[in-house]
Structures are given as structure tokens and as C-alpha cells.
PDB file of N, CA and C in Angstrom:
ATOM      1  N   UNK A   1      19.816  12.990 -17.693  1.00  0.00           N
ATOM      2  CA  UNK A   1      19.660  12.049 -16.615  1.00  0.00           C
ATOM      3  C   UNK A   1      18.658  10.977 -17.070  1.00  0.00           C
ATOM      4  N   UNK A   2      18.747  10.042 -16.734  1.00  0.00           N
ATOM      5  CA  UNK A   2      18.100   8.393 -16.824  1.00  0.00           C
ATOM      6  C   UNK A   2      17.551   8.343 -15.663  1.00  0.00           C
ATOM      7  N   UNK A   3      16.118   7.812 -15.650  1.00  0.00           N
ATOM      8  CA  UNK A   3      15.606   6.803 -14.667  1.00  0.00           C
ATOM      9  C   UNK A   3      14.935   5.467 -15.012  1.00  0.00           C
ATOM     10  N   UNK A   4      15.706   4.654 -14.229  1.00  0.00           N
ATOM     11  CA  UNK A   4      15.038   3.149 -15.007  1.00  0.00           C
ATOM     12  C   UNK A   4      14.003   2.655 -13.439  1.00  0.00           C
ATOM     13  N   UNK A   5      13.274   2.882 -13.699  1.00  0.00           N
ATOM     14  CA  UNK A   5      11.983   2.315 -12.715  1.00  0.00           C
ATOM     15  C   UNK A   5      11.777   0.281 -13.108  1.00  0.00           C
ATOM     16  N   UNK A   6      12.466  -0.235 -11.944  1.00  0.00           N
ATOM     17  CA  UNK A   6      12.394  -1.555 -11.604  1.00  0.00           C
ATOM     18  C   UNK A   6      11.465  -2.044 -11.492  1.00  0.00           C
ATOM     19  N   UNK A   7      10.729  -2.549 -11.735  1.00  0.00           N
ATOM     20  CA  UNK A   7       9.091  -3.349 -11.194  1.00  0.00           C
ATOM     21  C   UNK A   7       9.202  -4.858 -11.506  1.00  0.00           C
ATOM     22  N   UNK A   8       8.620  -5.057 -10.764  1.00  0.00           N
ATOM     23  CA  UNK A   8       8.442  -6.922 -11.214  1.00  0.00           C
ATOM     24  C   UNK A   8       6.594  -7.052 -11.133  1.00  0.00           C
ATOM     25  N   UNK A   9       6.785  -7.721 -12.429  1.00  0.00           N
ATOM     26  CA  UNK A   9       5.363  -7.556 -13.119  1.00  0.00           C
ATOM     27  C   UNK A   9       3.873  -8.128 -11.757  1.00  0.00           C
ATOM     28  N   UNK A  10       4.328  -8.821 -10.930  1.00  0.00           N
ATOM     29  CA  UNK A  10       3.550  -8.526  -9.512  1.00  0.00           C
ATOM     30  C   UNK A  10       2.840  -7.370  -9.082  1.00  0.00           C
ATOM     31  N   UNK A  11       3.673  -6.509  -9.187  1.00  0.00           N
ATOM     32  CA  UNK A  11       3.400  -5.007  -8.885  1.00  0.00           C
ATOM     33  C   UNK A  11       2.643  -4.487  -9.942  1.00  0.00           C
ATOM     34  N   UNK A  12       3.121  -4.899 -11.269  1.00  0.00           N
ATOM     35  CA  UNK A  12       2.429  -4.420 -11.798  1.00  0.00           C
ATOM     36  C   UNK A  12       0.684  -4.682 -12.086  1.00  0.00           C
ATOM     37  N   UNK A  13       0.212  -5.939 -11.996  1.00  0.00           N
ATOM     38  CA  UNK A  13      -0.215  -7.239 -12.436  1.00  0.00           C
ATOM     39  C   UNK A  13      -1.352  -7.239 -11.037  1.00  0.00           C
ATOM     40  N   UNK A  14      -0.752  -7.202  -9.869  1.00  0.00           N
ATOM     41  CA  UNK A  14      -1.420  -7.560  -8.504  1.00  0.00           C
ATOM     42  C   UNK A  14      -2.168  -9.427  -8.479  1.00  0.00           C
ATOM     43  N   UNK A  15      -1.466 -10.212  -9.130  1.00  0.00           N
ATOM     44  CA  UNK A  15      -1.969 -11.107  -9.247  1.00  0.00           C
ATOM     45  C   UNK A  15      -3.004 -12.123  -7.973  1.00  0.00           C
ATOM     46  N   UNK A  16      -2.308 -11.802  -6.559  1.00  0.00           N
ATOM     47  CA  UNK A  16      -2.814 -12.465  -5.672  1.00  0.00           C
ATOM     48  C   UNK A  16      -4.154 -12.787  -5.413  1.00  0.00           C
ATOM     49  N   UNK A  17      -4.532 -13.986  -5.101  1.00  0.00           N
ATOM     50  CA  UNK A  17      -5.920 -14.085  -5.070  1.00  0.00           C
ATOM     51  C   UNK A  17      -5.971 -14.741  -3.543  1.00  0.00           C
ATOM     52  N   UNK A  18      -5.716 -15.473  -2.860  1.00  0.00           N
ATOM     53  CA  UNK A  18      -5.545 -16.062  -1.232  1.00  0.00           C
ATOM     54  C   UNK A  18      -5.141 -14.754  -0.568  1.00  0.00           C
ATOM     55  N   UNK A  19      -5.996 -14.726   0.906  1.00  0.00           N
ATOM     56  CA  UNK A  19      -5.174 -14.014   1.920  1.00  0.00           C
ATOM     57  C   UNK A  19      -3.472 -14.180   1.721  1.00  0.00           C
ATOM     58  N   UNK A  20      -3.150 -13.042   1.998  1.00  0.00           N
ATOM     59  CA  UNK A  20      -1.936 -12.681   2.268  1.00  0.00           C
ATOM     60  C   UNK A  20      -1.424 -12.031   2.910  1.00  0.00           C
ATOM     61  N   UNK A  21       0.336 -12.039   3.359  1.00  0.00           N
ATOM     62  CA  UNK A  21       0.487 -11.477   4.219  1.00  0.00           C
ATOM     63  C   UNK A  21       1.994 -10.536   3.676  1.00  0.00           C
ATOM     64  N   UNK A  22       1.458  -9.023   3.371  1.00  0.00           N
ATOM     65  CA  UNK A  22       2.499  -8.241   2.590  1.00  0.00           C
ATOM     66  C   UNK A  22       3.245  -8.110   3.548  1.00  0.00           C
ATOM     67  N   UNK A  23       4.396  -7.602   3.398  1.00  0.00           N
ATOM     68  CA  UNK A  23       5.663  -7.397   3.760  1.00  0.00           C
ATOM     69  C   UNK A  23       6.699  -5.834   3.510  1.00  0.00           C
ATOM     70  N   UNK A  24       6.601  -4.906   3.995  1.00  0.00           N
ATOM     71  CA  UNK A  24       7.259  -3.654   3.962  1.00  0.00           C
ATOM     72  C   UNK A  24       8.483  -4.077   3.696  1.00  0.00           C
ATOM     73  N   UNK A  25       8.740  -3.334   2.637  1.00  0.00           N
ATOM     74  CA  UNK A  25      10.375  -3.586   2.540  1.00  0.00           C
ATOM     75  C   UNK A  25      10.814  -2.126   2.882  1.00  0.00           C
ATOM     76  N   UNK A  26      10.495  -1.643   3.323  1.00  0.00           N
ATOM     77  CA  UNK A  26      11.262  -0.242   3.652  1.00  0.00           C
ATOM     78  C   UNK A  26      11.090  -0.182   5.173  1.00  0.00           C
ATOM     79  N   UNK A  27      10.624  -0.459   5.888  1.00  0.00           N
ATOM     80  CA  UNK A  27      10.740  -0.726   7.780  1.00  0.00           C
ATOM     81  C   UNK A  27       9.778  -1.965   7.994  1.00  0.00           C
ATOM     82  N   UNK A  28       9.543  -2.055   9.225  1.00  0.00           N
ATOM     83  CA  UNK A  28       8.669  -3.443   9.691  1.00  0.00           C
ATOM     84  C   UNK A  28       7.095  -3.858   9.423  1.00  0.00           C
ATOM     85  N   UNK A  29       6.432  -2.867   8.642  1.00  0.00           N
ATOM     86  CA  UNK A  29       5.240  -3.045   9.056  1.00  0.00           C
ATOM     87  C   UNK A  29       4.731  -4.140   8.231  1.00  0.00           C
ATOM     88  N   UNK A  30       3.509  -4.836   8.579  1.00  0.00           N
ATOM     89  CA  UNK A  30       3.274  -6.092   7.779  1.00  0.00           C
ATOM     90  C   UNK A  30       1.173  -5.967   8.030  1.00  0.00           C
ATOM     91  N   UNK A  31       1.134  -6.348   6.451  1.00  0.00           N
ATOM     92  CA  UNK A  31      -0.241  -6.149   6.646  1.00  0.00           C
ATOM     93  C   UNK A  31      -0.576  -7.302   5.644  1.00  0.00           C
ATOM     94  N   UNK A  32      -1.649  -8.111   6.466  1.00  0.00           N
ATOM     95  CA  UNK A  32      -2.465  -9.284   6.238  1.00  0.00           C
ATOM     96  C   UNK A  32      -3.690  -8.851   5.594  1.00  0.00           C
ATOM     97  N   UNK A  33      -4.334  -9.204   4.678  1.00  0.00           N
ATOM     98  CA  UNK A  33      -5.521  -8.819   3.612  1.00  0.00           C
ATOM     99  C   UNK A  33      -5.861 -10.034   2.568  1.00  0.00           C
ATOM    100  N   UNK A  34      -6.730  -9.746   2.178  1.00  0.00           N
ATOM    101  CA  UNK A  34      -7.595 -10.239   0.926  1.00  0.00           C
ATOM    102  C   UNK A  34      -7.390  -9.807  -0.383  1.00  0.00           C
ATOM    103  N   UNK A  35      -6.584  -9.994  -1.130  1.00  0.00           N
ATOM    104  CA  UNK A  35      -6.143  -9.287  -2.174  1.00  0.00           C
ATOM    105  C   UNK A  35      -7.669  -8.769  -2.786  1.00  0.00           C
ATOM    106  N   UNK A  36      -8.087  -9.888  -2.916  1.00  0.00           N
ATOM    107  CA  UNK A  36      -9.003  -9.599  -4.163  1.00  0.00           C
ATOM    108  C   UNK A  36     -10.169  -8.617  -3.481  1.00  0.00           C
ATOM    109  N   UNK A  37     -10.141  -8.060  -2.298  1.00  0.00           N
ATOM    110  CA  UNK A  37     -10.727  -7.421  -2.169  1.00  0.00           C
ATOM    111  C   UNK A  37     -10.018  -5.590  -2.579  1.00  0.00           C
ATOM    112  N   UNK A  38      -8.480  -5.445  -2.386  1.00  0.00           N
ATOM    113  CA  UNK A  38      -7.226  -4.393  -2.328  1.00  0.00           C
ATOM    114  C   UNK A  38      -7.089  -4.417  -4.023  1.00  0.00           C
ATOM    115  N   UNK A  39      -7.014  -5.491  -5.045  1.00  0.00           N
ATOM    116  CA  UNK A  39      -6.629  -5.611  -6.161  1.00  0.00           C
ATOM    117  C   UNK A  39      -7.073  -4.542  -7.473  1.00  0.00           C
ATOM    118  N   UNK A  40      -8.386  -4.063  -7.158  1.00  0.00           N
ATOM    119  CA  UNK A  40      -9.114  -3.099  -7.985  1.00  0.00           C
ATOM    120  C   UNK A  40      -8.400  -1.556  -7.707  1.00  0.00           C
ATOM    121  N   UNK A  41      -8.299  -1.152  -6.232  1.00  0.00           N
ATOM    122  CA  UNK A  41      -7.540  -0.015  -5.879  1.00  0.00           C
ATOM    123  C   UNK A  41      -6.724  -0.178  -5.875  1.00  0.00           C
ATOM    124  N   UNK A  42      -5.966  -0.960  -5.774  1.00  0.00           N
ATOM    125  CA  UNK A  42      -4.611  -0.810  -5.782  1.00  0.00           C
ATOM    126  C   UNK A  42      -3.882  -0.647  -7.452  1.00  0.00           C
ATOM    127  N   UNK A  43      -4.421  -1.403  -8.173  1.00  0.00           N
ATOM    128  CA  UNK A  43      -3.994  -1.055  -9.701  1.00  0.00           C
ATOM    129  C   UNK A  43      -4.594   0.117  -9.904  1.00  0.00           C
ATOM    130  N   UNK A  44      -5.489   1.117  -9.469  1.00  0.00           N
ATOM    131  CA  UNK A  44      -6.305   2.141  -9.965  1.00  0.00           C
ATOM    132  C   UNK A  44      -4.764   3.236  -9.786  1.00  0.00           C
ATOM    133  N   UNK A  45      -4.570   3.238  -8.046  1.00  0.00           N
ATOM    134  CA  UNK A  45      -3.368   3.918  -7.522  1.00  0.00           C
ATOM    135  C   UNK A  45      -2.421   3.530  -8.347  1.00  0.00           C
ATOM    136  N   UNK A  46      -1.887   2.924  -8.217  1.00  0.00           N
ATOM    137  CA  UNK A  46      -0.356   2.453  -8.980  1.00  0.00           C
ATOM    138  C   UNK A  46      -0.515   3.088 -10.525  1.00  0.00           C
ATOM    139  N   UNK A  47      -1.540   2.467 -10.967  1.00  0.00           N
ATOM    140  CA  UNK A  47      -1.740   3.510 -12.320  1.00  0.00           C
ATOM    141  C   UNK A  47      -1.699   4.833 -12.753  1.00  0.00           C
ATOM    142  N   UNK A  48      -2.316   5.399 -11.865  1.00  0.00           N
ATOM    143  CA  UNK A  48      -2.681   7.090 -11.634  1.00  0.00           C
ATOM    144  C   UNK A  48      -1.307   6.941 -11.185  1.00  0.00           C
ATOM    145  N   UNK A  49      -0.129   6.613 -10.366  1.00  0.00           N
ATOM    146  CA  UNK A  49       0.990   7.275 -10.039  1.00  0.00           C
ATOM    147  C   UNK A  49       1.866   7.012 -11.419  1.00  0.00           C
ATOM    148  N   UNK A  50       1.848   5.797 -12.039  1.00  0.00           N
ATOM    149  CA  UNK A  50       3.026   5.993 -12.912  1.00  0.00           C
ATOM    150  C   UNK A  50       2.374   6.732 -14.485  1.00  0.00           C
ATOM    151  N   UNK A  51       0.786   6.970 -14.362  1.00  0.00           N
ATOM    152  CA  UNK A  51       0.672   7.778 -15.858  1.00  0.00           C
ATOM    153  C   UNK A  51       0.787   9.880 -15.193  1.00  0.00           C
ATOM    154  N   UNK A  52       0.873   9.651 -13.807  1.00  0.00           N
ATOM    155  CA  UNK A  52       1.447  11.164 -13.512  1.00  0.00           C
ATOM    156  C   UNK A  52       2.629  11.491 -13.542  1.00  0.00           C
ATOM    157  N   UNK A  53       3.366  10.513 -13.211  1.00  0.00           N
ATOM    158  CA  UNK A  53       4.782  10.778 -12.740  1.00  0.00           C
ATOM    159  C   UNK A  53       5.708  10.255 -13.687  1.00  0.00           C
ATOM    160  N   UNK A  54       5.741   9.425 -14.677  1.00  0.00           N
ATOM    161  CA  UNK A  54       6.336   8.918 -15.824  1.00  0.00           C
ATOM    162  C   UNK A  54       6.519  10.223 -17.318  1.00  0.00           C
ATOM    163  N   UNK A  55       5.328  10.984 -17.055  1.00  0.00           N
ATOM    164  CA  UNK A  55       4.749  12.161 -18.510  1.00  0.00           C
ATOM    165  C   UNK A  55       5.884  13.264 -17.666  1.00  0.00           C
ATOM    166  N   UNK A  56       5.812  13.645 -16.192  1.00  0.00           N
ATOM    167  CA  UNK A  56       6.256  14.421 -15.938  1.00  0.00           C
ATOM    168  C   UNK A  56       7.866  14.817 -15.949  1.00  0.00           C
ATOM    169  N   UNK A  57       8.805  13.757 -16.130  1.00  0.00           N
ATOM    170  CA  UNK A  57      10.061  13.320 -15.914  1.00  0.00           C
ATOM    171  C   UNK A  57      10.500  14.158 -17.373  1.00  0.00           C
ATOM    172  N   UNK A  58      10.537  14.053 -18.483  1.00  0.00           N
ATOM    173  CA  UNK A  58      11.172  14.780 -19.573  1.00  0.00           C
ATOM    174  C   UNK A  58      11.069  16.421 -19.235  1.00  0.00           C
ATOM    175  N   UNK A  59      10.091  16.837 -18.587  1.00  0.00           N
ATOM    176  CA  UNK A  59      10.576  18.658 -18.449  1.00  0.00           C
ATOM    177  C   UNK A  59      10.950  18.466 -17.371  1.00  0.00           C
ATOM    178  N   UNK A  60      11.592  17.370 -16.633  1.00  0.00           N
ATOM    179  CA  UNK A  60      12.655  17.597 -15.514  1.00  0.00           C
ATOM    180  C   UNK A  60      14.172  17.518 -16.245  1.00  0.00           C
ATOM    181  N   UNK A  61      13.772  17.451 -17.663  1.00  0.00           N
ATOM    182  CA  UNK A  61      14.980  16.733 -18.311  1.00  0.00           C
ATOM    183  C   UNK A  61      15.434  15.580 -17.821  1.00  0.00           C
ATOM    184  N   UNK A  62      14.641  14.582 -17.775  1.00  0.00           N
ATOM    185  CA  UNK A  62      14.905  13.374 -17.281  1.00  0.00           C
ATOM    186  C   UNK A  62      13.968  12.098 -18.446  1.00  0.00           C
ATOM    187  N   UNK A  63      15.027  11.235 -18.633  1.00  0.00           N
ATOM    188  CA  UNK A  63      14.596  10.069 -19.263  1.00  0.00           C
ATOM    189  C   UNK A  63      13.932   9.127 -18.403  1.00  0.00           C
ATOM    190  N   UNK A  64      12.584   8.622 -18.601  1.00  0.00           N
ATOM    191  CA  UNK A  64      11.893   7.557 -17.861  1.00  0.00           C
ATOM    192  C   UNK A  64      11.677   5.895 -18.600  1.00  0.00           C
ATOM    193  N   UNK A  65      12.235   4.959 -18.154  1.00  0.00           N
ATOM    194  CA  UNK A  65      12.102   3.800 -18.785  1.00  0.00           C
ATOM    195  C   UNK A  65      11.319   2.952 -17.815  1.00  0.00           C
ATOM    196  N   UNK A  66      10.413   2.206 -18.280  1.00  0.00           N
ATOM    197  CA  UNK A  66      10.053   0.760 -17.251  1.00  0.00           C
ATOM    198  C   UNK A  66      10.460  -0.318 -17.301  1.00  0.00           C
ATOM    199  N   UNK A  67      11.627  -1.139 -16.503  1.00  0.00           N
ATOM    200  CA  UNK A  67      12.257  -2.116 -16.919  1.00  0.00           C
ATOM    201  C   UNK A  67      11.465  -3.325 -15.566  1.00  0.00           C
ATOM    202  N   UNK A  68      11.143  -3.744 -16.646  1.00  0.00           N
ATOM    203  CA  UNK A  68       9.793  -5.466 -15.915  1.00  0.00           C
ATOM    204  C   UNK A  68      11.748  -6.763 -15.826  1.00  0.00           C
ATOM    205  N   UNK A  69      10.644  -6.929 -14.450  1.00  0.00           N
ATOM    206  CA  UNK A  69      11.972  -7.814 -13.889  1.00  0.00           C
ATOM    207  C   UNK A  69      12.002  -9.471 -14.706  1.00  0.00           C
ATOM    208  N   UNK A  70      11.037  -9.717 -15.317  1.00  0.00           N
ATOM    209  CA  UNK A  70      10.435 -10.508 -16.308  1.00  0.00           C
ATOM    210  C   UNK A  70      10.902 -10.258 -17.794  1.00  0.00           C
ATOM    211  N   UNK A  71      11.406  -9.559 -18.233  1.00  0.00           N
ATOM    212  CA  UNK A  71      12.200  -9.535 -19.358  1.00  0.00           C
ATOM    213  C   UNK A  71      13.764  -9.061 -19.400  1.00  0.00           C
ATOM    214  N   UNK A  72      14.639  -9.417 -20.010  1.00  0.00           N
ATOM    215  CA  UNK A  72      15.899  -9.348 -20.203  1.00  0.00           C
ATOM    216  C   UNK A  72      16.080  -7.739 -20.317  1.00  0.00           C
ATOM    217  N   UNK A  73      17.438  -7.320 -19.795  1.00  0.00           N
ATOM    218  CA  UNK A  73      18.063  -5.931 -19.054  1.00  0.00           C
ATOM    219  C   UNK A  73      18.241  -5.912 -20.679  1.00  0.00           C
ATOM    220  N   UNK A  74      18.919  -6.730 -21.522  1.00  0.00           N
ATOM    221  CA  UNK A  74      19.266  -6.179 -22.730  1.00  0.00           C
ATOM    222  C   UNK A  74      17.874  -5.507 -23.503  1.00  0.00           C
ATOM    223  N   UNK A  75      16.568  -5.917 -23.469  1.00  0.00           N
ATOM    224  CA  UNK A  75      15.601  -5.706 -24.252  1.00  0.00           C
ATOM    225  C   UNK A  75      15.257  -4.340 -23.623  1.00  0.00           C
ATOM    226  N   UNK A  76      15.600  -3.563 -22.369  1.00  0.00           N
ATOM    227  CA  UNK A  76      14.826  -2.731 -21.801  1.00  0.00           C
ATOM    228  C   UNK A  76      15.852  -1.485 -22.257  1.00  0.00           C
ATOM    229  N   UNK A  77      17.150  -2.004 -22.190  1.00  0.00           N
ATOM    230  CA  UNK A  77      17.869  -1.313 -22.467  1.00  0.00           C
ATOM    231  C   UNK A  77      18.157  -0.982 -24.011  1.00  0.00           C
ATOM    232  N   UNK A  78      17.783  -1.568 -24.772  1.00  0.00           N
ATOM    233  CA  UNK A  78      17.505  -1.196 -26.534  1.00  0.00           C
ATOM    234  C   UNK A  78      16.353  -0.328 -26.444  1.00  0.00           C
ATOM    235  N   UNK A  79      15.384  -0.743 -25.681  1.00  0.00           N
ATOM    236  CA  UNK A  79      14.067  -0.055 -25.941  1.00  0.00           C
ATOM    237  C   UNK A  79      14.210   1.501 -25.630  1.00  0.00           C
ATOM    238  N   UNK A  80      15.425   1.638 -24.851  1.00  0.00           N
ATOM    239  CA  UNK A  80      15.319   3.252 -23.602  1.00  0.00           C
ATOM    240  C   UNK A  80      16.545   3.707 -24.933  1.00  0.00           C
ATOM    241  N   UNK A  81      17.450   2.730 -25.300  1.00  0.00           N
ATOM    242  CA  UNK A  81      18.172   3.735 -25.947  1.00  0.00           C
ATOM    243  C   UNK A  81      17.834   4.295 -27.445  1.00  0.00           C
ATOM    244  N   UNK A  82      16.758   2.767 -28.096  1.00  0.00           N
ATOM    245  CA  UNK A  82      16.270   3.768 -29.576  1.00  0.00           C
ATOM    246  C   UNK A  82      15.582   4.309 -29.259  1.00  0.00           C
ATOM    247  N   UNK A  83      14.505   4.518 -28.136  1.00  0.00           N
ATOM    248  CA  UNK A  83      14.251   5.807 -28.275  1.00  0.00           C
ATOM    249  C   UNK A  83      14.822   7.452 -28.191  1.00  0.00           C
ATOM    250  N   UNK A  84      15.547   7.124 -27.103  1.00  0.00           N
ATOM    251  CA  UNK A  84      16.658   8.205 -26.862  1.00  0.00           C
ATOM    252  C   UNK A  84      16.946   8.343 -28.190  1.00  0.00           C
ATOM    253  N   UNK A  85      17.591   7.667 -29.212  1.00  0.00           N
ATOM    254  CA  UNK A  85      18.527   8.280 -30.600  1.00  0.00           C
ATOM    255  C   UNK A  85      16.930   9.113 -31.247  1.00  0.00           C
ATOM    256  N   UNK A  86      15.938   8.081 -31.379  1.00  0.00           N
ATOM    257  CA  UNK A  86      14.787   8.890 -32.007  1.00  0.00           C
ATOM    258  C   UNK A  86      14.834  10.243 -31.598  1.00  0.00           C
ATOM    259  N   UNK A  87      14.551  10.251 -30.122  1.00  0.00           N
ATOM    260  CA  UNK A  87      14.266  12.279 -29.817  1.00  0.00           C
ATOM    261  C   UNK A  87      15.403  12.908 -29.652  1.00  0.00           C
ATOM    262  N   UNK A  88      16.698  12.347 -30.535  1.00  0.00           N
ATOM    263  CA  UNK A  88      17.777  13.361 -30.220  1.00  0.00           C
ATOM    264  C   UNK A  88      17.470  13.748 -31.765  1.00  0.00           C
ATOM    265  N   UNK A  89      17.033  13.053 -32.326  1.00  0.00           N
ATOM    266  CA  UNK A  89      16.907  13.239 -34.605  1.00  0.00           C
ATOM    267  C   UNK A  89      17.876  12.455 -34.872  1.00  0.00           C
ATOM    268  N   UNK A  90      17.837  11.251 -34.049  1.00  0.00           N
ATOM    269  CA  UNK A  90      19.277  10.214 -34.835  1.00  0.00           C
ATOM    270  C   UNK A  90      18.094   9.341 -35.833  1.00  0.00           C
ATOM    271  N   UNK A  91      17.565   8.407 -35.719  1.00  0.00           N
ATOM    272  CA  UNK A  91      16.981   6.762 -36.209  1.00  0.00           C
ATOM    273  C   UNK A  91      15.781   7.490 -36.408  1.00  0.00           C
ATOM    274  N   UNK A  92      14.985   6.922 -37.527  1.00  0.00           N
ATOM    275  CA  UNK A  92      13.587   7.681 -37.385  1.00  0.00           C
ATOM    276  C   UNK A  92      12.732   6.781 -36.631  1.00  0.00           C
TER     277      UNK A  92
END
């Protein structure tokens, strides 16, 4: 099994610096803030979730890729598959 985890480098990055006003994309809720005050925790979290949950995916027998919405599907997709040939003992 494959998982390609979507992100757009925003998420990754937290660039915002002006009040803002986030937007739930999964139901209605909407929350107005100060990034630069949210920007330090929030990359701390996001970090701690994808260096827990990214290591853990291969003894699910599961492939984990990060594909940034900022670079081309072809580059993410070379990257997920030489590695794949590497840990099968194909390419060194």
C-alpha cells in the first residue's frame, strides 16, 4: 500500500505574518488569529505529527511519500518510486 500525503508548502512553511482569518475545510468553524503569535506551535505540532506518523507507516506495510503542491507530480513520483526499487534490492 502507498500513501502520498498532499501538503502545500503553506502548511508546511506557516508563512503568515498579518491577522488572519483560517478557514476549516472539514465543517464551518473559522478562527481569526495572529499568526505570528500560532507560527512557533504550530510548526512544533505539525512536526512532531509527521516525524511520528511518517517512521510509523512501513511496519504497517505501508509506503509514505510527501508530495509538496509546489513541485511537479512527476518529481514526487520518481522520488517514491526509486526509492521503492532501492528497498525491494532493485537500483542501489
Amino acid at each position: 500500500m502507498a500513501i502520498f500525503h498532499v501538503l502545500d508548502p503553506v502548511e508546511l512553511e506557516f508563512p503568515f505574518e498579518d491577522p488572519t482569518l483560517f478557514l476549516s475545510m472539514e465543517d464551518e468553524r473559522r478562527i481569526e488569529a495572529n499568526p505570528l503569535q500560532l507560527k512557533e506551535g504550530y510548526l512544533e505540532v505539525f512536526g512532531r505529527f509527521l516525524q511520528d506518523h511518517a517512521p510509523a507507516l512501513p511496519g504497517a506495510d505501508c509506503d509514505y511519500e510527501l508530495l509538496r503542491t509546489d513541485e511537479s507530480l512527476e518529481q514526487g513520483l520518481v522520488r517514491f518510486l526509486s526509492r521503492r526499487e532501492r528497498l525491494a534490492g532493485g537500483a542501489p
